[in-house]
Protein backbone atom coordinates (compact mmCIF):
# COMPACT_ATOMS: atom_id res chain seq x y z
CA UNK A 1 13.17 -41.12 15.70
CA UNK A 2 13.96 -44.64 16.95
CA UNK A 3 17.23 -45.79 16.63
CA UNK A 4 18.72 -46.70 13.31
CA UNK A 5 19.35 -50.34 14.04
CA UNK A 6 18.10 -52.86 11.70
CA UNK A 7 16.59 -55.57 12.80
CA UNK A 8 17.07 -58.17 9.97
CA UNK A 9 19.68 -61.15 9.85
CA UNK A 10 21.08 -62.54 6.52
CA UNK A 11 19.40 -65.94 6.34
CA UNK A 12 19.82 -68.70 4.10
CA UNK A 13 17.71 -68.48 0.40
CA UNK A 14 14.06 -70.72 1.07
CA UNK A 15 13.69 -74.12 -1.20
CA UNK A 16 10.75 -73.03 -3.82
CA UNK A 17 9.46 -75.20 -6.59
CA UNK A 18 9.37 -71.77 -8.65
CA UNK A 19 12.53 -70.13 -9.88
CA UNK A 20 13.13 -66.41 -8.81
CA UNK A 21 11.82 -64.01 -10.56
CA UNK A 22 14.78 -61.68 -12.69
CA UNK A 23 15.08 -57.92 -14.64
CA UNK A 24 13.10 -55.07 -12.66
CA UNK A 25 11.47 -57.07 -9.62
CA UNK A 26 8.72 -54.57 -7.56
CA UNK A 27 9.18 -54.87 -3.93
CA UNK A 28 5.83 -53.58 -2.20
CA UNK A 29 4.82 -53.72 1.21
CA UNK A 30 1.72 -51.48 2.24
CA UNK A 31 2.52 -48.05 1.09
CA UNK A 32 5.84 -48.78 0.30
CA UNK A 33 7.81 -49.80 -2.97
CA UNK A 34 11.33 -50.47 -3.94
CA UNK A 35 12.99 -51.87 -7.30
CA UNK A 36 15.14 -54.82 -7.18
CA UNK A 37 17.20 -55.20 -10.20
CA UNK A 38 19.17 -58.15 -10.88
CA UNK A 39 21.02 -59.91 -13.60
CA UNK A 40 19.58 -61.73 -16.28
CA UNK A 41 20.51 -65.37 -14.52
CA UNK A 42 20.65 -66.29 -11.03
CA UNK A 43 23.25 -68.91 -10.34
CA UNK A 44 22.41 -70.53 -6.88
CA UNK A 45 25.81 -71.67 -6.26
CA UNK A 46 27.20 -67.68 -6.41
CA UNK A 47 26.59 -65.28 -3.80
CA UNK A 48 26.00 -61.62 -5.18
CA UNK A 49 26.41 -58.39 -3.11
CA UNK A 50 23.75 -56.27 -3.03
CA UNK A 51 23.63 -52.63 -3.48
CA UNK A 52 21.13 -50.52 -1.73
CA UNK A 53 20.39 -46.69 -3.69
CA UNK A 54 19.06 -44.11 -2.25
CA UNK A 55 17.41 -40.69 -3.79
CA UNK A 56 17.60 -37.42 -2.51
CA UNK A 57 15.01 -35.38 -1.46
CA UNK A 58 12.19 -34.81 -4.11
CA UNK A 59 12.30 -38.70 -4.79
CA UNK A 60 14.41 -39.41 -7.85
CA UNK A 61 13.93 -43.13 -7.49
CA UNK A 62 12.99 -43.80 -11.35
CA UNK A 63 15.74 -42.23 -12.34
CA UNK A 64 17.92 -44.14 -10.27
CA UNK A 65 16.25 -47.43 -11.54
CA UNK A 66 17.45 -45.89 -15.33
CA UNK A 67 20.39 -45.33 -14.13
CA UNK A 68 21.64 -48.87 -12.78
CA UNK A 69 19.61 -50.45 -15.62
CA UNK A 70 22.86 -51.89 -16.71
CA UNK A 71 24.72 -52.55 -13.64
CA UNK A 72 23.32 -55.98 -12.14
CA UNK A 73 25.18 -57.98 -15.09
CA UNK A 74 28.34 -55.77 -15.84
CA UNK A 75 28.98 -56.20 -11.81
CA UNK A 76 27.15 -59.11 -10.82
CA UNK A 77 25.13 -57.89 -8.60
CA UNK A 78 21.68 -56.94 -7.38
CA UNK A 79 20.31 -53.19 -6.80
CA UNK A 80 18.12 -52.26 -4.66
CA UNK A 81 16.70 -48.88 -5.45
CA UNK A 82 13.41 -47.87 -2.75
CA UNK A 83 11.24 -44.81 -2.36
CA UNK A 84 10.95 -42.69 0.80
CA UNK A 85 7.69 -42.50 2.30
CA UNK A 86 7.78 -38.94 2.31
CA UNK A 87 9.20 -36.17 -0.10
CA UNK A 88 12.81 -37.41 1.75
CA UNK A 89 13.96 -40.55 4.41
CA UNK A 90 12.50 -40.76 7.64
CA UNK A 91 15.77 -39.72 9.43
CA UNK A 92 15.30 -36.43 8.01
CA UNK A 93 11.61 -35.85 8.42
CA UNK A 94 11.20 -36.81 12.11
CA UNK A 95 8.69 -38.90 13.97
CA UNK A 96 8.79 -42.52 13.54
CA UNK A 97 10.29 -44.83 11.02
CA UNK A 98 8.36 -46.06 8.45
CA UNK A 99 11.54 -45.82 5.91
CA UNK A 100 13.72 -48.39 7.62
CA UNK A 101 10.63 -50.62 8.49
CA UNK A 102 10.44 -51.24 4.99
CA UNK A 103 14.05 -52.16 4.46
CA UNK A 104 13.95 -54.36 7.43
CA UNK A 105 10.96 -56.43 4.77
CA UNK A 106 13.27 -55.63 2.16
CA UNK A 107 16.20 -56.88 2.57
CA UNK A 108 14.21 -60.00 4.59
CA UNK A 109 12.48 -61.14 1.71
CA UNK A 110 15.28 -60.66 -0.76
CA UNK A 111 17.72 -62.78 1.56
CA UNK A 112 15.20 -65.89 1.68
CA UNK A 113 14.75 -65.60 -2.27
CA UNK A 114 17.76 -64.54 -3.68
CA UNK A 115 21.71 -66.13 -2.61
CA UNK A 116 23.20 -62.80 -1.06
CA UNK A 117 26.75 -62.57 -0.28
CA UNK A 118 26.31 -60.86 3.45
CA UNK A 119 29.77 -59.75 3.26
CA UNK A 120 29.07 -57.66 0.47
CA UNK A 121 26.17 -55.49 1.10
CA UNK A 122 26.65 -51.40 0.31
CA UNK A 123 24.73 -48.30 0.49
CA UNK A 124 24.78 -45.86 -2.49
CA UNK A 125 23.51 -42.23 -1.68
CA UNK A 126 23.03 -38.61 -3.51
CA UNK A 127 22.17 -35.44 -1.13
CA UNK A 128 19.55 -36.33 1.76
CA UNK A 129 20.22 -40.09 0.40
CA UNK A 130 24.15 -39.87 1.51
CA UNK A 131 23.46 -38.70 4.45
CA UNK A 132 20.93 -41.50 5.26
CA UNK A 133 23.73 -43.67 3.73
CA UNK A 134 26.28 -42.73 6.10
CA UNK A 135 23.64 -42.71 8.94
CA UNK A 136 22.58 -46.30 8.44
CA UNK A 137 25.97 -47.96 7.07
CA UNK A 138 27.78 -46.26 9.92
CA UNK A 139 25.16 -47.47 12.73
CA UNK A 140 24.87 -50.93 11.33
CA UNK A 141 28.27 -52.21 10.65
CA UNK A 142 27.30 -55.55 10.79
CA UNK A 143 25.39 -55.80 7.73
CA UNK A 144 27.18 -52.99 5.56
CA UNK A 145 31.22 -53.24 4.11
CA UNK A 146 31.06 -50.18 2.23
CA UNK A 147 28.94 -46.40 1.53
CA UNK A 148 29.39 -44.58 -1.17
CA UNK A 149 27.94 -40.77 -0.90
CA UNK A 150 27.56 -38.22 -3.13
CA UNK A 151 27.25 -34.79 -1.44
CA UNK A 152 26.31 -36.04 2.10
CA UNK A 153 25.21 -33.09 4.54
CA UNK A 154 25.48 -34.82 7.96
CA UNK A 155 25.69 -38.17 9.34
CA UNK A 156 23.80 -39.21 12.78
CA UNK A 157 25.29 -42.20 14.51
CA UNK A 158 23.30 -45.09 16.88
CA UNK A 159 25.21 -47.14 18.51
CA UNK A 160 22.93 -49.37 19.82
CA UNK A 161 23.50 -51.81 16.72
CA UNK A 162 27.00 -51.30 16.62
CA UNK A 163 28.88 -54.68 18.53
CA UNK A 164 32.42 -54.67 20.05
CA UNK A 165 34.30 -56.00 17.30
CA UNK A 166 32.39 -54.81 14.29
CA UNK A 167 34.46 -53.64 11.83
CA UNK A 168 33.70 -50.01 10.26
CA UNK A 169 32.26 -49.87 6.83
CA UNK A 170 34.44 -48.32 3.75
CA UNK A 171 33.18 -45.46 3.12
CA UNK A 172 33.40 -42.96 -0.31
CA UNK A 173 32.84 -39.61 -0.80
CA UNK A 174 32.59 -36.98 -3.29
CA UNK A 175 31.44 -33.08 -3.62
CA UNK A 176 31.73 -30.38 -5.97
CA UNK A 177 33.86 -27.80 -5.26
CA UNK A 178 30.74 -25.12 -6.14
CA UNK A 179 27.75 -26.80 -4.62
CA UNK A 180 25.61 -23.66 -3.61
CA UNK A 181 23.74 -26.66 -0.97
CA UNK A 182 26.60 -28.22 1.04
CA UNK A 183 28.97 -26.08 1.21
CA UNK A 184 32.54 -27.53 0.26
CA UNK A 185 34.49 -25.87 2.77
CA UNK A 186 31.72 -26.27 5.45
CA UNK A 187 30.38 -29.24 4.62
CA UNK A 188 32.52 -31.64 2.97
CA UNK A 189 36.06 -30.68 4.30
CA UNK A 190 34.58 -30.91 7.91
CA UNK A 191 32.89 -34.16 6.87
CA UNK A 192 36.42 -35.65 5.83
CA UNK A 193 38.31 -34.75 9.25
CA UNK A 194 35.19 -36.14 11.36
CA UNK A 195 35.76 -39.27 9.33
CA UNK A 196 38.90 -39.74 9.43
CA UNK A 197 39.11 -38.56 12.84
CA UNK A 198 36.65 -41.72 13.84
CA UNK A 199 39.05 -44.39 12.30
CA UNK A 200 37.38 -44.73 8.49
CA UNK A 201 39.19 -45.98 5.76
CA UNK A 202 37.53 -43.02 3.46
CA UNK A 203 38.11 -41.75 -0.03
CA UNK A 204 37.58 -38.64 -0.58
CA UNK A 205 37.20 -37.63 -3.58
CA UNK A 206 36.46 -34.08 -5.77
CA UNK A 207 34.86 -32.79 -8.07
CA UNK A 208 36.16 -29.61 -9.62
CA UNK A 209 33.66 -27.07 -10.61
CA UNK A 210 30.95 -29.42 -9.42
CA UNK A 211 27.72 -28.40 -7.80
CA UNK A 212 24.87 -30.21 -6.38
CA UNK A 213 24.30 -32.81 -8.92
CA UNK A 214 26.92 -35.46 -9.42
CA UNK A 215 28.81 -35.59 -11.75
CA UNK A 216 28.07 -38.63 -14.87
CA UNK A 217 31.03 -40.18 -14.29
CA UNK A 218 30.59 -40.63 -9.58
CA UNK A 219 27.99 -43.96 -10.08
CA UNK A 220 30.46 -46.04 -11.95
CA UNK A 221 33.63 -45.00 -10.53
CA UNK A 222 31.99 -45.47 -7.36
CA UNK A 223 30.85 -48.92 -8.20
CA UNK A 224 34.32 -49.49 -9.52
CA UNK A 225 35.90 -48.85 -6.24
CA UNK A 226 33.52 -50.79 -4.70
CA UNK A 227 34.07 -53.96 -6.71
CA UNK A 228 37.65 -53.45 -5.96
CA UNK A 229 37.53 -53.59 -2.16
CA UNK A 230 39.12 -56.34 -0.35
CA UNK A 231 36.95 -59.35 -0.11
């Protein structure tokens, strides 16, 4: 695959004589789609952060969408929730990278129509979707503060995007002690030293008994913690 660098800049929102469209926004480019959900009102003068979701493998994308139904007005914020081109993110299927081609449009378009804080943009992530999480948060410090993961596997790092300077992401993670998948003593232990080992700020957190599905209460305490990082 080709790098994991995106090549987007945060730019500032595009005059328009029509106001921005609000609720569940589709986000289609070719093959691709993507659900941008955002609070009821957009205030021009506020800058939002803006939360990228990703499924794991199978595509759970619509249930994702149900599930931060709520979120973009309890947190003020926008969610961005896309689907894979394949069955799982390009990362993981080889070849090129259709996957983060799209996000590159994505996250483009959004920034010219919607007022995007750029110093709070996060990655949300279950299974293969952690992992990509980690991958792409980790590789692209610039544009990322903080990943939250839910039973990541691996993490694959390109440095070509990463600048002298950049300051590493926050990251969160959680597992269940019983995943029959990832392994929690060769998986997510392992993941936690390599982590910490590389300078993260990380929280690690467990779930006890859990296995691979995450547990009802790891979006919103996740989103909690987020909200409460340093500005």
């Amino acid at each position: 695959m080709a790098g994991l660098a995106l090549r987007v800049a945060h730019k500032s929102v595009e005059p328009s004589e029509h106001a921005v469209p609000t609720g569940l926004v589709p986000v289609e480019w070719g093959e691709h789609s993507a659900v941008l959900l955002t609070p009821d009102e957009i205030d021009p003068q506020r800058r939002y952060p803006l939360i990228t979701v990703l499924h794991g493998a199978g595509r759970q994308d619509e249930l994702l969408v149900k599930a931060c139904r709520g979120e973009p007005d309890k947190r003020d914020a926008l969610f961005l929730v896309p689907r894979s081109k394949a069955p799982t993110w390009d990362l993981i299927v080889g070849g090129d990278r259709p996957d983060l081609d799209f996000l590159e449009f994505a996250y483009d378009l959004i920034y010219r129509r919607f007022p995007i804080d750029p110093s709070r943009q996060a990655l949300v992530g279950y299974s293969d979707g952690a992992s990509y999480a980690l991958s792409i948060g980790m590789s692209n410090p610039q544009i990322f503060s903080a990943i939250m993961g839910w039973a990541a596997g691996f993490v694959a790092l390109d440095d070509s995007a990463i600048r002298e300077g950049d300051r590493k992401p926050d990251v969160l993670l959680e597992y269940g002690t019983h995943d029959p998948v990832f392994s929690f003593e060769q998986v997510a232990l392992p993941m936690k030293a390599s982590l910490e080992g590389a300078g993260y700020r990380l929280e690690f957190r467990v779930d006890e008994g859990g296995r691979h599905w995450p547990s009802g209460s790891f979006q919103s305490e996740a989103l909690d913690w987020f909200d409460a990082l340093e500005r």
